[in-house]
Protein backbone atom coordinates (compact mmCIF):
# COMPACT_ATOMS: atom_id res chain seq x y z
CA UNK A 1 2.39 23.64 -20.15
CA UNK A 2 5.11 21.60 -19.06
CA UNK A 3 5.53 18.42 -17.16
CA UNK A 4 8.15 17.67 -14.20
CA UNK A 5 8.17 13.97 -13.19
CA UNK A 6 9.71 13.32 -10.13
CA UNK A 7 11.51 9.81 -9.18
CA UNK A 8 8.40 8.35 -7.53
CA UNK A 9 6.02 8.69 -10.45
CA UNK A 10 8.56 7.35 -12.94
CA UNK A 11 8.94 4.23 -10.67
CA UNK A 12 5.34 4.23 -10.25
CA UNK A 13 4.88 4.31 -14.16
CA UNK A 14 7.67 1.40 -14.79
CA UNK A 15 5.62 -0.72 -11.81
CA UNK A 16 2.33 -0.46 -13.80
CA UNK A 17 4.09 -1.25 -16.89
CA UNK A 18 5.33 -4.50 -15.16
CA UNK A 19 2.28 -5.02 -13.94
CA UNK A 20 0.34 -4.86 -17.72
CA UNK A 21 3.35 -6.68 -19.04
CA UNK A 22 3.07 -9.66 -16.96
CA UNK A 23 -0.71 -9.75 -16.82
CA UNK A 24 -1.02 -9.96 -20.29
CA UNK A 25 1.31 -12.57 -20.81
CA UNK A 26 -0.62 -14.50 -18.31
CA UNK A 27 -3.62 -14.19 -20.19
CA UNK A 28 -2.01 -15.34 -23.80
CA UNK A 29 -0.57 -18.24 -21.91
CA UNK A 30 -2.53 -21.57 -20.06
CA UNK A 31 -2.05 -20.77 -16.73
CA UNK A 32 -5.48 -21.36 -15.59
CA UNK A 33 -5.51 -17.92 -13.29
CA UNK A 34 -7.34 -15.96 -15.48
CA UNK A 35 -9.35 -14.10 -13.03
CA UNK A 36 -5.53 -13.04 -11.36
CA UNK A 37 -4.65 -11.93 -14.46
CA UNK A 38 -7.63 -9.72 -15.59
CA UNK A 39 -7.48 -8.27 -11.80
CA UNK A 40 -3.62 -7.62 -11.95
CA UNK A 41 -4.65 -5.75 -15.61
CA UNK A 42 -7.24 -3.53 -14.29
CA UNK A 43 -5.40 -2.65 -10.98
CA UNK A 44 -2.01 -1.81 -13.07
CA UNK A 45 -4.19 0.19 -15.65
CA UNK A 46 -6.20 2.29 -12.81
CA UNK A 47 -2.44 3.13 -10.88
CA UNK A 48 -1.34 4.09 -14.15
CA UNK A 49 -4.08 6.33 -14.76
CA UNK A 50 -4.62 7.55 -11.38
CA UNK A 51 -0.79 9.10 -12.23
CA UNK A 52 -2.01 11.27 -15.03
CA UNK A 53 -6.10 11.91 -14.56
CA UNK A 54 -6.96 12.84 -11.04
CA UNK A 55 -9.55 10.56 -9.38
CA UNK A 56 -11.87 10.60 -6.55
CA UNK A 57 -10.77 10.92 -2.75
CA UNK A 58 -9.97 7.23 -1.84
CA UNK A 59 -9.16 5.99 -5.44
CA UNK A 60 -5.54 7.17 -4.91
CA UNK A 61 -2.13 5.78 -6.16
CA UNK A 62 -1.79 4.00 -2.03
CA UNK A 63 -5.30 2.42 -2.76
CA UNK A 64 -3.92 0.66 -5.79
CA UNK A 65 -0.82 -0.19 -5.41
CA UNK A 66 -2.36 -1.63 -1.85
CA UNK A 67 -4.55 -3.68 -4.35
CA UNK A 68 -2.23 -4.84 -6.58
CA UNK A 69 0.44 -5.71 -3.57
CA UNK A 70 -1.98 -8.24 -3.33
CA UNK A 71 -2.80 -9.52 -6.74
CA UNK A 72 0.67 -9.97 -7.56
CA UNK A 73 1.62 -12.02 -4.12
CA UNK A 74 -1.76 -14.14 -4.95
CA UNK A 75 -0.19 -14.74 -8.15
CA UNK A 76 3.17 -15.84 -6.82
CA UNK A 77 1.49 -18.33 -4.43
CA UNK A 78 -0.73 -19.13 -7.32
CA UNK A 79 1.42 -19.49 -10.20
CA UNK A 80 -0.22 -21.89 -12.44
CA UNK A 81 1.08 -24.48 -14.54
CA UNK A 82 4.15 -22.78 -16.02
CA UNK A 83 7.27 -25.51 -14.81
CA UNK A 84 10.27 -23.06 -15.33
CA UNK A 85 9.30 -21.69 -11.82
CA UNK A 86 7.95 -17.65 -11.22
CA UNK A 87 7.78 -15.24 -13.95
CA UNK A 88 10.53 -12.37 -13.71
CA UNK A 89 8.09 -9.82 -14.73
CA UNK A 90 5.79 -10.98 -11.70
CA UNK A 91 8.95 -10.72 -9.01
CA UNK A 92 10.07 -7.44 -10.60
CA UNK A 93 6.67 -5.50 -10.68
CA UNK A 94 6.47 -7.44 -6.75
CA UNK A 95 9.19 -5.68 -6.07
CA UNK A 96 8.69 -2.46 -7.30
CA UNK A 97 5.30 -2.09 -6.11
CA UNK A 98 6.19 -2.90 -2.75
CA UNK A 99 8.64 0.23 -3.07
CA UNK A 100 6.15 2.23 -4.41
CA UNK A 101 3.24 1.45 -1.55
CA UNK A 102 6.10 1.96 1.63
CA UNK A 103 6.96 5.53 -0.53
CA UNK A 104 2.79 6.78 -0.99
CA UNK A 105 1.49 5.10 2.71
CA UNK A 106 4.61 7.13 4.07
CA UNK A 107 6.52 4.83 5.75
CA UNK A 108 9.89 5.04 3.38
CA UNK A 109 11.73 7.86 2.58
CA UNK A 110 14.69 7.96 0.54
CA UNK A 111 15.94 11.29 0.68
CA UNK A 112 15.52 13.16 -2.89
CA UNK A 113 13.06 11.06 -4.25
CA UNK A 114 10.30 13.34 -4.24
């Protein structure tokens, strides 16, 4: 059995693990968005898995990415108590993601990618 990984799921792997990274240090620290955090977990966990295991019809990798778009922009605007500004973690999975939903809705295509 072998496995070929093309660009898109690599980048789609290094989002999640962004994604995990930065909600879990949320959750050690005392940010007081808690609830952001534990959604931003669950969201990056399902993309990840939705890469390996295949899911239902609309639980797709669009549907969370979509979902964690959001989560991670709520967290921006939302960014707790921390006074040395944004988290680098949060503006790189942001990032990322944002590449990752244009690339599965359809609307970006960088030729040889997938």
């Amino acid at each position: 059995m072998t496995f070929s990984f093309s660009i898109l799921t690599i980048l789609t792997i290094v989002t999640a693990a962004f994604a995990i990274y930065d909600g879990a240090t949320r959750l050690r620290g005392k940010r007081h968005n808690s609830i952001l955090a534990i959604a931003e977990l669950v969201f990056a966990i399902l993309m990840l898995l939705s890469v390996f295991v295949v899911l239902p019809a609309p639980f797709t990798i669009l549907l969370f990415s979509l979902l964690l778009e959001v989560i991670l922009v709520a967290l921006l605007i939302f960014r707790g108590t921390r006074r040395a500004g944004i988290a680098p973690a949060t503006v790189i999975a942001l990032v990322l993601n944002a590449i990752v939903l244009l690339i599965s809705a359809g609307w970006l295509h960088i030729p040889g990618l997938i």
